[in-house]
N, C-alpha and C. Protein backbone atom coordinates (compact mmCIF):
# COMPACT_ATOMS: atom_id res chain seq x y z
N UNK A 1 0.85 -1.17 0.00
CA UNK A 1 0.00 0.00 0.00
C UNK A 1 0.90 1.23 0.00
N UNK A 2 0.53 1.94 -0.76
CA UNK A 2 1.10 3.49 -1.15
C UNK A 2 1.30 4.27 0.05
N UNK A 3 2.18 5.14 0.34
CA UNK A 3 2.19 5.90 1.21
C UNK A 3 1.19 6.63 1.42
N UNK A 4 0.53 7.66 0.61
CA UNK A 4 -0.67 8.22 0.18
C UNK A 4 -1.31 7.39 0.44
N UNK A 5 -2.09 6.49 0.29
CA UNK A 5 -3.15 5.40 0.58
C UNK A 5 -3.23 5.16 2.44
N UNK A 6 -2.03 5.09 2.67
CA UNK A 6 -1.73 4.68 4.21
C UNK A 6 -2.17 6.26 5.08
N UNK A 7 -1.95 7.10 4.30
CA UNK A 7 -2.01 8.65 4.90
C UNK A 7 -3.75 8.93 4.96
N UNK A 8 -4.12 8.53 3.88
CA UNK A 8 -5.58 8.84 3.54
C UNK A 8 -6.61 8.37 4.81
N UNK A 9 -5.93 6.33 4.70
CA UNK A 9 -6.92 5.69 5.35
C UNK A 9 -6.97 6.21 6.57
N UNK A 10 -5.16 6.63 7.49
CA UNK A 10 -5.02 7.13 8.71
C UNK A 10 -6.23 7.98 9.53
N UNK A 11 -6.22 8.89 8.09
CA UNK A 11 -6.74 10.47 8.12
C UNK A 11 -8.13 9.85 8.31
N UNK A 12 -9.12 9.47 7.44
CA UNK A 12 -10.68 8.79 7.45
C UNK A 12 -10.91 8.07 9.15
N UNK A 13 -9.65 7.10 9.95
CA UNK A 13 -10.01 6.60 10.60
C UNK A 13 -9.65 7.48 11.95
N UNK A 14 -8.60 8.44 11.79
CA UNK A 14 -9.02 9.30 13.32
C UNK A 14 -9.77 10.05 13.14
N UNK A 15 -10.68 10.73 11.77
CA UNK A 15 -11.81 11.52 11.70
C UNK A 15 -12.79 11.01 12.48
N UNK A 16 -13.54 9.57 11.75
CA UNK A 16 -14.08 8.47 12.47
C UNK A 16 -14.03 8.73 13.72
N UNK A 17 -12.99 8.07 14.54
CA UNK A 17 -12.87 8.42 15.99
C UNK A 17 -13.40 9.51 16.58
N UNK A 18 -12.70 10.58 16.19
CA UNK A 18 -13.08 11.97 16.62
C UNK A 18 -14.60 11.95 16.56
N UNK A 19 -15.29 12.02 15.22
CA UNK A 19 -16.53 12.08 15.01
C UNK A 19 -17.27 11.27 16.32
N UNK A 20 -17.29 9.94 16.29
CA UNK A 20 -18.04 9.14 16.98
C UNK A 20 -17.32 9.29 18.77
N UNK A 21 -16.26 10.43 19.04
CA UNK A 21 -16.13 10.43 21.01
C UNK A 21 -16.94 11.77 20.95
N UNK A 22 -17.39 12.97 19.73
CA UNK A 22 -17.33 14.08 20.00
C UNK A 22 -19.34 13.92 20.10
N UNK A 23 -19.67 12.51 19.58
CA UNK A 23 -21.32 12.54 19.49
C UNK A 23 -21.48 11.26 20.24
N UNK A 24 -22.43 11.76 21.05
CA UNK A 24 -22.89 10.33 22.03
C UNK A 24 -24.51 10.01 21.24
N UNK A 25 -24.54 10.06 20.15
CA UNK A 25 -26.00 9.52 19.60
C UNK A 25 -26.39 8.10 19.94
N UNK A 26 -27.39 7.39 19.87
CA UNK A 26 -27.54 6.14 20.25
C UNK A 26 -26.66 5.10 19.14
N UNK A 27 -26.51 4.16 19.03
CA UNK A 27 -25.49 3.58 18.13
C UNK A 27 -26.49 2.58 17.69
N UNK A 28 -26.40 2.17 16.46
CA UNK A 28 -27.24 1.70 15.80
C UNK A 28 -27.07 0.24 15.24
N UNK A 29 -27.67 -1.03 14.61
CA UNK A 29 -26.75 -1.80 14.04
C UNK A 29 -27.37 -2.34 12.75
N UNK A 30 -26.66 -2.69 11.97
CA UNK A 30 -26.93 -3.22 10.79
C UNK A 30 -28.18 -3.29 10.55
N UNK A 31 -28.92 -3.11 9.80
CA UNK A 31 -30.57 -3.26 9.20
C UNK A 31 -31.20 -1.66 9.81
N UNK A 32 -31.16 -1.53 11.51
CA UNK A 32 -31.61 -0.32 11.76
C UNK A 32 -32.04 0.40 11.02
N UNK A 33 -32.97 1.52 11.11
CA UNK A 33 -33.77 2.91 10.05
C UNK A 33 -32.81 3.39 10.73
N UNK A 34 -32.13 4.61 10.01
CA UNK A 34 -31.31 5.76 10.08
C UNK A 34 -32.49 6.78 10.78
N UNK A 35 -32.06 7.41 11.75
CA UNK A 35 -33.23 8.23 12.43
C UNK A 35 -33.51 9.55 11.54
N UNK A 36 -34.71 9.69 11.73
CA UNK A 36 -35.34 11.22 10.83
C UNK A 36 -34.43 12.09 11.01
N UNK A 37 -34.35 13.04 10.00
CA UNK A 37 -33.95 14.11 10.33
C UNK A 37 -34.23 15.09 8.89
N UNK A 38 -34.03 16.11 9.04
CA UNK A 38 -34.20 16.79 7.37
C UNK A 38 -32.97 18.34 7.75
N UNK A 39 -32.65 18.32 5.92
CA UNK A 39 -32.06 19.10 5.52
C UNK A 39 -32.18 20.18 5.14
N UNK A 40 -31.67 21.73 4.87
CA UNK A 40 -31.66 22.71 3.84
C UNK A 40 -31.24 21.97 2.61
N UNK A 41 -32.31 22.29 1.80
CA UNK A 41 -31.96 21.65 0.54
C UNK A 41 -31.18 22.70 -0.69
N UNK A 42 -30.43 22.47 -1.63
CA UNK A 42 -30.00 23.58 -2.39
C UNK A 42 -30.90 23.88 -3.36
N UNK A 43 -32.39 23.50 -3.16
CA UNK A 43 -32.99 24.21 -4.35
C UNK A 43 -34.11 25.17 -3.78
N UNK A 44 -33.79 25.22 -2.18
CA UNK A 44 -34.75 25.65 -1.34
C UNK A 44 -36.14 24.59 -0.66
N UNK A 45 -35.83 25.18 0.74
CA UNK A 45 -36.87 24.21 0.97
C UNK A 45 -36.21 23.33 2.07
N UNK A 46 -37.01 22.58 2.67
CA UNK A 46 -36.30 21.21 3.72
C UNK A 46 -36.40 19.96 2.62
N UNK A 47 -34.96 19.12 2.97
CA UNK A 47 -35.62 17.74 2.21
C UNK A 47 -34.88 16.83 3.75
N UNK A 48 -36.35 15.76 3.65
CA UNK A 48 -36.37 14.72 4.81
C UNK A 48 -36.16 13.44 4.42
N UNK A 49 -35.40 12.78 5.46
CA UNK A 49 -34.16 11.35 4.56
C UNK A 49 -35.60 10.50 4.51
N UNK A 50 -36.60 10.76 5.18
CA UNK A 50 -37.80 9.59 4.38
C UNK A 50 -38.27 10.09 3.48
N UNK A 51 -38.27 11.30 2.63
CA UNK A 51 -38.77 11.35 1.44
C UNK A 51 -37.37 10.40 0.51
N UNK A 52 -36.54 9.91 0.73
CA UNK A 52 -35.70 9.23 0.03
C UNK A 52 -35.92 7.92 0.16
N UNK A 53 -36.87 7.43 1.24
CA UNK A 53 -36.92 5.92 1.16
C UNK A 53 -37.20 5.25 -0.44
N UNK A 54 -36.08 3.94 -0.15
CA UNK A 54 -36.22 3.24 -1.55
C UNK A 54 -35.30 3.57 -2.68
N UNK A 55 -34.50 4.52 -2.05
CA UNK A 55 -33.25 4.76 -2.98
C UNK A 55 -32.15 5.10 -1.89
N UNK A 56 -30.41 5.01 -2.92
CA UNK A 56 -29.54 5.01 -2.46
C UNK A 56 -29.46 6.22 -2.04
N UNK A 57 -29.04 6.21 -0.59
CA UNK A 57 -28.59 7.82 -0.37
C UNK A 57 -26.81 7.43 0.31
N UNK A 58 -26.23 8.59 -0.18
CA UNK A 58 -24.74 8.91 0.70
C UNK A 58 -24.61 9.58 1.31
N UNK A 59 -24.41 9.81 2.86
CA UNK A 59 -24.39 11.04 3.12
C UNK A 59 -23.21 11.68 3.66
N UNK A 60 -22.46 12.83 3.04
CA UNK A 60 -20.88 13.35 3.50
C UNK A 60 -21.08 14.70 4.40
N UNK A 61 -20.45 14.07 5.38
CA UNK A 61 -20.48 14.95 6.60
C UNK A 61 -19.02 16.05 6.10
N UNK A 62 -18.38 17.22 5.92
CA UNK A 62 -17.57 17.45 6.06
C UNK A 62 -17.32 19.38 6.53
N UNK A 63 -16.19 19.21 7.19
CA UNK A 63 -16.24 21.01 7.78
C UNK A 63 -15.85 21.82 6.85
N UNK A 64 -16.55 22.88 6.83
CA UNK A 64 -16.50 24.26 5.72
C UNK A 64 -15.89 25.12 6.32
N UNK A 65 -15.63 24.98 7.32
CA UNK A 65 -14.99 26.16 8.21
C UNK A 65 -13.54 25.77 8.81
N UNK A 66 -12.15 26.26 7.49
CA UNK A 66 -11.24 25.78 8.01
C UNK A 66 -10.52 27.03 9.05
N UNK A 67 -11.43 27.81 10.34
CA UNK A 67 -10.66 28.44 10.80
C UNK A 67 -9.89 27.33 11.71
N UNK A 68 -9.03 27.93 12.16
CA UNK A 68 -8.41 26.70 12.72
C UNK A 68 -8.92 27.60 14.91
N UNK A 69 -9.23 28.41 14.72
CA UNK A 69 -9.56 28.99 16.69
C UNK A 69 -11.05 27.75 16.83
């Protein structure tokens, strides 16, 4: 495995970490419904993850705000 590859996975798995000590949500397991919740959508409007039932959804968590304070 590539150096880059080894750097990447590093990076994904202390995000991971971080993510899951910094949220105490209930923990879920395999089959589970993903709990409700809804979005700002970009065409305006809320969109709610059960109006998606029955199709693939991905969902990418990531920070927009690289101040570093």
């Amino acid at each position: 495995m590539s150096f880059l590859k080894k750097l990447l996975m590093s990076s994904l798995f202390a995000m991971l970490l971080i993510f899951s000590a910094a949220h105490s949500a209930p923990a879920l397991d395999v089959g589970d419904k993903a709990p409700e919740f809804d979005l700002d959508s970009t065409k305006g409007g809320k969109l709610k993850l059960s109006s998606l039932r029955g199709k693939n959804v991905l969902i990418n968590f990531y920070r927009n705000d690289f101040d570093p304070t």
